[in-house]
N, C-alpha and C. Protein backbone atom coordinates (compact mmCIF):
# COMPACT_ATOMS: atom_id res chain seq x y z
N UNK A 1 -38.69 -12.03 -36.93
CA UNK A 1 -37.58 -11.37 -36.29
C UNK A 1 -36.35 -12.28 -36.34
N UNK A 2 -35.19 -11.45 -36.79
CA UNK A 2 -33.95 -12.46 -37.01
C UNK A 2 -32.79 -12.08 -35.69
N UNK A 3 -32.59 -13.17 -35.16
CA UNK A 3 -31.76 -13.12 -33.92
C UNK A 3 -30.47 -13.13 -34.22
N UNK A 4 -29.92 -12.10 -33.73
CA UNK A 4 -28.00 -12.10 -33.94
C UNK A 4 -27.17 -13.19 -33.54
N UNK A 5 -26.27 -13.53 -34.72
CA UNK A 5 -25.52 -14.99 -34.69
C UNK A 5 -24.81 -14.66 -33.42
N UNK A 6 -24.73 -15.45 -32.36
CA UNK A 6 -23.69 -15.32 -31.56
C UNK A 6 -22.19 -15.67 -31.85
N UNK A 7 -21.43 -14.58 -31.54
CA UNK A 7 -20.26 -15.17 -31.49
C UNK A 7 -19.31 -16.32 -30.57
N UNK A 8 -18.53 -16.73 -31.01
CA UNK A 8 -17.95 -17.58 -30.89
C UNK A 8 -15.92 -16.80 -30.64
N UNK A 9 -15.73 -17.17 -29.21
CA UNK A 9 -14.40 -17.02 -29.11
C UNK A 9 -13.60 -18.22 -28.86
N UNK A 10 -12.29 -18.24 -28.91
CA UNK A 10 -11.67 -19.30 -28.46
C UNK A 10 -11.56 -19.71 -26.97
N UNK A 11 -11.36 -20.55 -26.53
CA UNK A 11 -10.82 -20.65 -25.00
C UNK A 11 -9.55 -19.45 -24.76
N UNK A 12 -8.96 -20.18 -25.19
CA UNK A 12 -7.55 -19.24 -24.73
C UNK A 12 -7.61 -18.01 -25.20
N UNK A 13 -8.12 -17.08 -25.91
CA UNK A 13 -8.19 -15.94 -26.50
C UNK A 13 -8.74 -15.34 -25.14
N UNK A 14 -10.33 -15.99 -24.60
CA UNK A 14 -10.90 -15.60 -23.39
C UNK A 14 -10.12 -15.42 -22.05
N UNK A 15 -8.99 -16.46 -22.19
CA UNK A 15 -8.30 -16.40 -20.83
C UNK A 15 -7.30 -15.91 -20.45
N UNK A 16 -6.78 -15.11 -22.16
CA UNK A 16 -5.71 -14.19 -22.37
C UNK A 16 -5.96 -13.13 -21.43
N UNK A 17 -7.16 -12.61 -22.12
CA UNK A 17 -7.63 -11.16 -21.37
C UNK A 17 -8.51 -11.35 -20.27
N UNK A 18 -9.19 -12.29 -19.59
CA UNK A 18 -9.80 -12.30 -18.35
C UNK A 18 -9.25 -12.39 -17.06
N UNK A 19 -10.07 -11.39 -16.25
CA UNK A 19 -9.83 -10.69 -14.59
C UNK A 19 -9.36 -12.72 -14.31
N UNK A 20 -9.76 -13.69 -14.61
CA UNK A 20 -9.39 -14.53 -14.00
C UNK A 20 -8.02 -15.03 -14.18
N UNK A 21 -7.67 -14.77 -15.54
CA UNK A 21 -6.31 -15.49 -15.99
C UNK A 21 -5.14 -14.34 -15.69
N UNK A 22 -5.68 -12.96 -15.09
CA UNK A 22 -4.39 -12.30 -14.52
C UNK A 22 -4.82 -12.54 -13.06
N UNK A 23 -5.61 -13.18 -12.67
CA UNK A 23 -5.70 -13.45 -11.19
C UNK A 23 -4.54 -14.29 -11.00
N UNK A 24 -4.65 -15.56 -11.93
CA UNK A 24 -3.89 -16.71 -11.74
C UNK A 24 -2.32 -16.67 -11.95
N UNK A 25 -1.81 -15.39 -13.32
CA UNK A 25 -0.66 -15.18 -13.20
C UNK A 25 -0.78 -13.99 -12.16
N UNK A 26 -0.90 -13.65 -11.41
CA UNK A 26 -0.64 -12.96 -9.80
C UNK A 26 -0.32 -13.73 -9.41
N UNK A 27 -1.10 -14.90 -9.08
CA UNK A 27 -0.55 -15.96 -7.56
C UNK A 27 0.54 -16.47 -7.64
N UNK A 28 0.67 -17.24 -9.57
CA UNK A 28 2.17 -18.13 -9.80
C UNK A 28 3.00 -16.92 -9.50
N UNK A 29 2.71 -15.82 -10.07
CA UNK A 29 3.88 -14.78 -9.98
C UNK A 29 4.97 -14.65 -8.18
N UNK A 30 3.51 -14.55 -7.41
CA UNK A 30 3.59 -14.26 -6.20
C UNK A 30 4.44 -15.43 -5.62
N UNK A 31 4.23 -16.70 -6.20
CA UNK A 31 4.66 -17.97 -5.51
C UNK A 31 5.98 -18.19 -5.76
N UNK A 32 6.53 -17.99 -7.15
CA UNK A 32 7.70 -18.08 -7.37
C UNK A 32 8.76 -17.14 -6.94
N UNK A 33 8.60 -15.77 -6.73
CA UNK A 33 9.41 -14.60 -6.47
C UNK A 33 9.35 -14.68 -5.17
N UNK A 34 8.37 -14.90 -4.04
CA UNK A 34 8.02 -14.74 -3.39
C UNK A 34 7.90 -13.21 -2.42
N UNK A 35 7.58 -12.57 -1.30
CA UNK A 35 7.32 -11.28 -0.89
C UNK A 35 8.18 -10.62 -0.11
N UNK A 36 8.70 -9.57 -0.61
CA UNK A 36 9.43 -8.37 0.50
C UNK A 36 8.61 -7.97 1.69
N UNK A 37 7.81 -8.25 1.87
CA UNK A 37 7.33 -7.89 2.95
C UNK A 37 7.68 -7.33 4.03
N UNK A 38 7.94 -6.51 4.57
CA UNK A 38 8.82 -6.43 5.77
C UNK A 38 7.80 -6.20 7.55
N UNK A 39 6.42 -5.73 7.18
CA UNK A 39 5.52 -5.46 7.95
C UNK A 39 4.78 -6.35 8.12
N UNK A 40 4.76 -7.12 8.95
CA UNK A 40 4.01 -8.31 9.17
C UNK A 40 3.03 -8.08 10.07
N UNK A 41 2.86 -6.73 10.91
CA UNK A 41 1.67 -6.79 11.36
C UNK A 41 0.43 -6.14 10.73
N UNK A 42 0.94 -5.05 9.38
CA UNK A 42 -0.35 -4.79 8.80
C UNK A 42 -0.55 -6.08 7.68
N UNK A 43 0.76 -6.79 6.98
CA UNK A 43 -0.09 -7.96 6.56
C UNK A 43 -1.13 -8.80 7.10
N UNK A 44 -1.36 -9.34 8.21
CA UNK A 44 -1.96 -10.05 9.06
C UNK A 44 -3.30 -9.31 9.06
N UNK A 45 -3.32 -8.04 9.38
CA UNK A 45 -4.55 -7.25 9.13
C UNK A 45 -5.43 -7.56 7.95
N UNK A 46 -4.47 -7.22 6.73
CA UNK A 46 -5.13 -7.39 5.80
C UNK A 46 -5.58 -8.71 5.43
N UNK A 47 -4.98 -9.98 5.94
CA UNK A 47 -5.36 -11.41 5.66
C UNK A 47 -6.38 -11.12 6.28
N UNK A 48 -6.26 -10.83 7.67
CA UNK A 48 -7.87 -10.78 8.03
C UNK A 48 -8.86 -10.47 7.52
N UNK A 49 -8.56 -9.26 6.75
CA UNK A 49 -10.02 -8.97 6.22
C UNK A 49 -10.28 -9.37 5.25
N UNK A 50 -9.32 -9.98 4.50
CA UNK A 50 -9.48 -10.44 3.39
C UNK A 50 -10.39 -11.49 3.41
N UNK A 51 -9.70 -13.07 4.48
CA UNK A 51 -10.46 -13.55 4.94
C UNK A 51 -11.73 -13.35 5.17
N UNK A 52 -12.42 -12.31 6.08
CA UNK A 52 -13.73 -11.89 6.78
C UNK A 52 -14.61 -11.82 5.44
N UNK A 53 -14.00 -10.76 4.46
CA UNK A 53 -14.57 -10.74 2.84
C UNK A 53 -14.45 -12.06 1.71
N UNK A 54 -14.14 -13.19 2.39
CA UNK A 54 -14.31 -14.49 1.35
C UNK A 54 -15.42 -15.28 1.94
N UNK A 55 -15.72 -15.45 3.20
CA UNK A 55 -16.34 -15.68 4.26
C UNK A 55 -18.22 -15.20 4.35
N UNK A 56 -17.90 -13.93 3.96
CA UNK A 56 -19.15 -13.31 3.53
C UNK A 56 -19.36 -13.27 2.41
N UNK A 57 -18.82 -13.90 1.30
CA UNK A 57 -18.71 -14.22 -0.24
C UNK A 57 -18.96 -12.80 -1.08
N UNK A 58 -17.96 -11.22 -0.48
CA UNK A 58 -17.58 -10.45 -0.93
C UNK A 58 -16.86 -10.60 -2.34
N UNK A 59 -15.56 -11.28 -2.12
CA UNK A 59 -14.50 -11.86 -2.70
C UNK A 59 -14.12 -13.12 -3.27
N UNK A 60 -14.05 -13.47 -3.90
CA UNK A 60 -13.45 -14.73 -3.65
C UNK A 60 -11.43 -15.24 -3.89
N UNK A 61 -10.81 -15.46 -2.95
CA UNK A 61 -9.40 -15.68 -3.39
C UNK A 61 -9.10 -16.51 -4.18
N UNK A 62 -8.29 -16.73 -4.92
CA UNK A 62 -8.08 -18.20 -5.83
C UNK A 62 -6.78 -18.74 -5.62
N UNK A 63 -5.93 -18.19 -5.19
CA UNK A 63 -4.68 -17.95 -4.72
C UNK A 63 -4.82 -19.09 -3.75
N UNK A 64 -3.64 -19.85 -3.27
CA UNK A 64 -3.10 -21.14 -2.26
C UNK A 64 -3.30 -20.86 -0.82
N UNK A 65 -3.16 -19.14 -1.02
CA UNK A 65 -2.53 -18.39 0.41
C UNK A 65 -3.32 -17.16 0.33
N UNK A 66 -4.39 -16.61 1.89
CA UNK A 66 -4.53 -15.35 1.58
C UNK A 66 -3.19 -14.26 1.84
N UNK A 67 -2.06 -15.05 2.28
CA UNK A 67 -1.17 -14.68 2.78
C UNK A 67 -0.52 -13.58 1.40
N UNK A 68 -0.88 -14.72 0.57
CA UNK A 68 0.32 -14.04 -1.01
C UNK A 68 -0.38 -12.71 -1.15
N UNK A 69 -1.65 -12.48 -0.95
CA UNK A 69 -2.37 -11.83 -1.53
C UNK A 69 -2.25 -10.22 -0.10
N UNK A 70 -2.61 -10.77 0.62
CA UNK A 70 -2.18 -9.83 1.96
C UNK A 70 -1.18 -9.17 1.71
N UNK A 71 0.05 -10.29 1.57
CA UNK A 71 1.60 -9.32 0.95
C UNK A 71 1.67 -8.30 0.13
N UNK A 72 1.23 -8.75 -0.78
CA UNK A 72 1.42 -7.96 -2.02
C UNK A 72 0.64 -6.31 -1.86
N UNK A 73 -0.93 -6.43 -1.14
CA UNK A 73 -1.29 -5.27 -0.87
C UNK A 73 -0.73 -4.59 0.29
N UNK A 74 -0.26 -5.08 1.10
CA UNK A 74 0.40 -4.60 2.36
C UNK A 74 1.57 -3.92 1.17
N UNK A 75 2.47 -4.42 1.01
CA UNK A 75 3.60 -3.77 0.13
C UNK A 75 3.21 -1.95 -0.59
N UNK A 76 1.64 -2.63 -1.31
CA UNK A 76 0.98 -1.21 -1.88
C UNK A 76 0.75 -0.30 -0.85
N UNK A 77 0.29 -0.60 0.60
CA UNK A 77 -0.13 0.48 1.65
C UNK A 77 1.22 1.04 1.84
N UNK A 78 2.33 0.50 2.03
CA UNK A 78 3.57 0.89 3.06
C UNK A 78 4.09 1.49 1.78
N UNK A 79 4.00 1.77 0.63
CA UNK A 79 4.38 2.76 -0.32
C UNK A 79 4.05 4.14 -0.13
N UNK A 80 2.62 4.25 0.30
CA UNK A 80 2.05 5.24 0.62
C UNK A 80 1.76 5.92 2.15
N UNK A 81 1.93 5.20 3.00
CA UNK A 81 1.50 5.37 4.38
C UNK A 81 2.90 5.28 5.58
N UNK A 82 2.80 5.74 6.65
CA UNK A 82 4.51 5.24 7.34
C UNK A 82 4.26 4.20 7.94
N UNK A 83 5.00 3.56 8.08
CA UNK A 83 5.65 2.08 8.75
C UNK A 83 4.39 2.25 9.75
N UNK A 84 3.98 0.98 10.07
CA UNK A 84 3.01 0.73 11.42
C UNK A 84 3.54 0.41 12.65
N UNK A 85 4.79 0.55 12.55
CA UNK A 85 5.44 -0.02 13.74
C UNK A 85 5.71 1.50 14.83
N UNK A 86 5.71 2.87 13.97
CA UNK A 86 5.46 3.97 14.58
C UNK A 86 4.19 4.21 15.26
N UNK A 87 4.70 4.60 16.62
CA UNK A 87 3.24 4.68 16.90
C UNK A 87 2.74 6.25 17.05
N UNK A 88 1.37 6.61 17.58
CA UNK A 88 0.43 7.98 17.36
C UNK A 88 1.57 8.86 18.14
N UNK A 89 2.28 8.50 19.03
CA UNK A 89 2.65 9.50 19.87
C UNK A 89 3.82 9.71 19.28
N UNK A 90 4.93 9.14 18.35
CA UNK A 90 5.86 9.11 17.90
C UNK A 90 6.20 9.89 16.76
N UNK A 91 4.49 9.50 16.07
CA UNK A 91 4.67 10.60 14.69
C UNK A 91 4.26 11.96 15.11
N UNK A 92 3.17 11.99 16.37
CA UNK A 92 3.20 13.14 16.99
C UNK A 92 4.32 14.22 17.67
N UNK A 93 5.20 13.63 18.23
CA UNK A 93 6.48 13.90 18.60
C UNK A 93 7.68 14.54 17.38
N UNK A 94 7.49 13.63 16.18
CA UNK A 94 8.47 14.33 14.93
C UNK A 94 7.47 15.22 14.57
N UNK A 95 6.35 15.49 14.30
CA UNK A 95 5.80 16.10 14.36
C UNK A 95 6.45 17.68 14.77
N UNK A 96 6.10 17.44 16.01
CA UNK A 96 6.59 18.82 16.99
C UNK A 96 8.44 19.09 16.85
N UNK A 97 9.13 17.81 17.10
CA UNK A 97 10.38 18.39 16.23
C UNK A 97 10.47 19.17 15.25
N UNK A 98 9.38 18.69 13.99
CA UNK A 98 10.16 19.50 12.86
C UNK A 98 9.39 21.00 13.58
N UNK A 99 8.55 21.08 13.98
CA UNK A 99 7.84 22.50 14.17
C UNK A 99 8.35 23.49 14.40
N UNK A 100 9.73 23.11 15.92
CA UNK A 100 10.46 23.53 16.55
C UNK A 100 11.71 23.48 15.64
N UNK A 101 12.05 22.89 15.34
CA UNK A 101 13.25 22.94 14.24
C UNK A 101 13.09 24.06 13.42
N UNK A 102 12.12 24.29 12.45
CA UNK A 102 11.55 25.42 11.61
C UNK A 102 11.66 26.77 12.13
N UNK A 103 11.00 26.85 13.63
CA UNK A 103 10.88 27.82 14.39
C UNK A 103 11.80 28.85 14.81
N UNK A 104 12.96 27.51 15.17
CA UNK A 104 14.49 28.30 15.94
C UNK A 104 15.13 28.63 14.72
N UNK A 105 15.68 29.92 14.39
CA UNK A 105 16.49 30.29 12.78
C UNK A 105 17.76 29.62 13.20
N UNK A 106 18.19 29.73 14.58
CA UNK A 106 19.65 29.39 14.69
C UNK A 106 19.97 27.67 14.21
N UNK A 107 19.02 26.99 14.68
CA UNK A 107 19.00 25.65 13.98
C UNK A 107 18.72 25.30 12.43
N UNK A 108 17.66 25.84 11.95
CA UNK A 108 17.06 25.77 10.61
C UNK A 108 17.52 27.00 9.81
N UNK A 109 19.12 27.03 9.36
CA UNK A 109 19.69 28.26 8.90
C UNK A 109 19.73 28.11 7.60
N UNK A 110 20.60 28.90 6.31
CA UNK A 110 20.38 28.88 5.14
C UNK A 110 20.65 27.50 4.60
N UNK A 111 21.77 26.73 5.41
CA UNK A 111 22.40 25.27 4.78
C UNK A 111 21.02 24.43 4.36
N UNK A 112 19.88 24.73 5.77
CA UNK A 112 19.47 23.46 6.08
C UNK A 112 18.90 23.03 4.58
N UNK A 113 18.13 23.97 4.25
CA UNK A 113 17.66 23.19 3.03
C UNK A 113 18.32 22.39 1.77
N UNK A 114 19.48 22.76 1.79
CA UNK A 114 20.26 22.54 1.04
C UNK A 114 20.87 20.86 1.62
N UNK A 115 20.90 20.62 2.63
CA UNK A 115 21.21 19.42 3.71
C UNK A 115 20.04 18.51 3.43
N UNK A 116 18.66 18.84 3.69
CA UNK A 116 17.93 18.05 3.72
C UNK A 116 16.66 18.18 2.29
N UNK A 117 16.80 19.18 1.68
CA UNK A 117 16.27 18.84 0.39
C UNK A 117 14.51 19.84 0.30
N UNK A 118 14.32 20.13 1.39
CA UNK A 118 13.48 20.98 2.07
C UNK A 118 13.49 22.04 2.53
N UNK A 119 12.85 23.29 1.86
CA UNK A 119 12.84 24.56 3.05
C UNK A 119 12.04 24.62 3.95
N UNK A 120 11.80 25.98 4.92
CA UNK A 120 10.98 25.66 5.99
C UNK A 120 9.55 25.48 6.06
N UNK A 121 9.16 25.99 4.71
CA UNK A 121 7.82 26.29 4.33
C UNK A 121 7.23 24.69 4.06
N UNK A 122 8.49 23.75 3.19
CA UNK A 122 8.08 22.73 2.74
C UNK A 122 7.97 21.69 4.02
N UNK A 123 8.77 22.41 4.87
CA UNK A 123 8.78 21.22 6.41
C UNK A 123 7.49 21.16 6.99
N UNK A 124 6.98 22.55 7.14
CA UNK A 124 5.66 23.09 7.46
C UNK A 124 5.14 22.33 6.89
N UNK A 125 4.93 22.34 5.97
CA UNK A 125 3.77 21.20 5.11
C UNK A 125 3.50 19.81 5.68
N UNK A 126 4.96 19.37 5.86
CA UNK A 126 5.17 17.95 6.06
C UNK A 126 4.61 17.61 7.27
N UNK A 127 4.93 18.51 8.11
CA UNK A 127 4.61 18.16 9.63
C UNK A 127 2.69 18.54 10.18
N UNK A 128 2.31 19.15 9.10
CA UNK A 128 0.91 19.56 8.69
C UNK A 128 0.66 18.18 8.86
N UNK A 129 0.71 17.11 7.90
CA UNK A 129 0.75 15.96 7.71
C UNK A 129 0.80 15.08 8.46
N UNK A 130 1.38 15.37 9.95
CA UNK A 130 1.54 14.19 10.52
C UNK A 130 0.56 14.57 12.05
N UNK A 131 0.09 13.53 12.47
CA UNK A 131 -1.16 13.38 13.48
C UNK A 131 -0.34 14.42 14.72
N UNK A 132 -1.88 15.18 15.57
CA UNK A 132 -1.44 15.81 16.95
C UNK A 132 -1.82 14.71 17.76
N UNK A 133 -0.76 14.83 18.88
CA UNK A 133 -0.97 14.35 20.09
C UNK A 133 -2.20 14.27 20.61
C-alpha cells in the first residue's frame, strides 16, 4: 500500500489565509484606529462574557484587551438593536405614542407620511416591534 505524499505549504501562505492571522490583523486593526464605541454599558457586558468564555476555555482571546474585542461586537449589536440606555418602560411608552398617533386622523393626516417617511400601516409595524408594558 502506497501512502499519499504529504503536502508541503509555506509558512506565510498558511498565515495568509488562517482564522489566526485575521485574528491578529483584527486586534492591530482595532489598536491603531481605535473604537467608536459610544455604549459602554453593553460593552462591559460583553467583556464579561467574553471573559466568563476564555475562563471556561470556550474561546480563546489573543487580542491585549478583551476590551478591543467587546467594542467592536458591541458596535455590531447597537447596529441592530436600540441603544441600552432606553429603558422597558420607555420603549413601551413610544410604543403607545406611535399607536395613538396612528389612531387620531387629525394628528396622523395625509402630510404625515410624507414628513416622516412612513405611513400608518408602516408605523403599525414598527410599534408591533417594540416591547408592552
Amino acid at each position: 500500500m502506497r501512502l499519499a505524499k504529504p503536502l508541503w505549504f509555506s509558512k506565510a501562505a498558511v498565515l495568509e489565509e488562517s482564522p489566526l492571522r485575521k485574528l491578529q490583523s483584527f486586534c492591530h486593526n482595532a489598536l491603531k484606529r481605535g473604537s467608536g464605541m459610544e455604549d459602554q454599558q453593553l460593552s462591559r457586558a460583553i467583556a464579561m462574557i467574553l471573559g466568563d468564555l476564555e475562563r471556561e476555555g470556550e474561546l480563546v482571546i489573543t487580542c491585549p484587551s478583551i476590551k478591543l474585542v467587546a467594542d467592536r461586537v458591541a458596535e455590531a449589536v447597537l447596529a441592530v438593536v436600540p441603544n441600552t440606555s432606553l429603558s422597558l418602560n420607555e420603549l413601551s411608552g413610544v410604543r403607545s405614542l406611535i399607536l395613538h398617533a396612528i389612531w387620531d386622523k387629525r394628528f396622523f393626516d395625509r402630510e404625515m407620511p410624507t414628513l416622516t417617511g412612513f405611513d400608518a400601516d408602516e408605523f403599525k409595524q414598527i410599534a408591533e416591534k417594540l416591547p408592552h408594558a
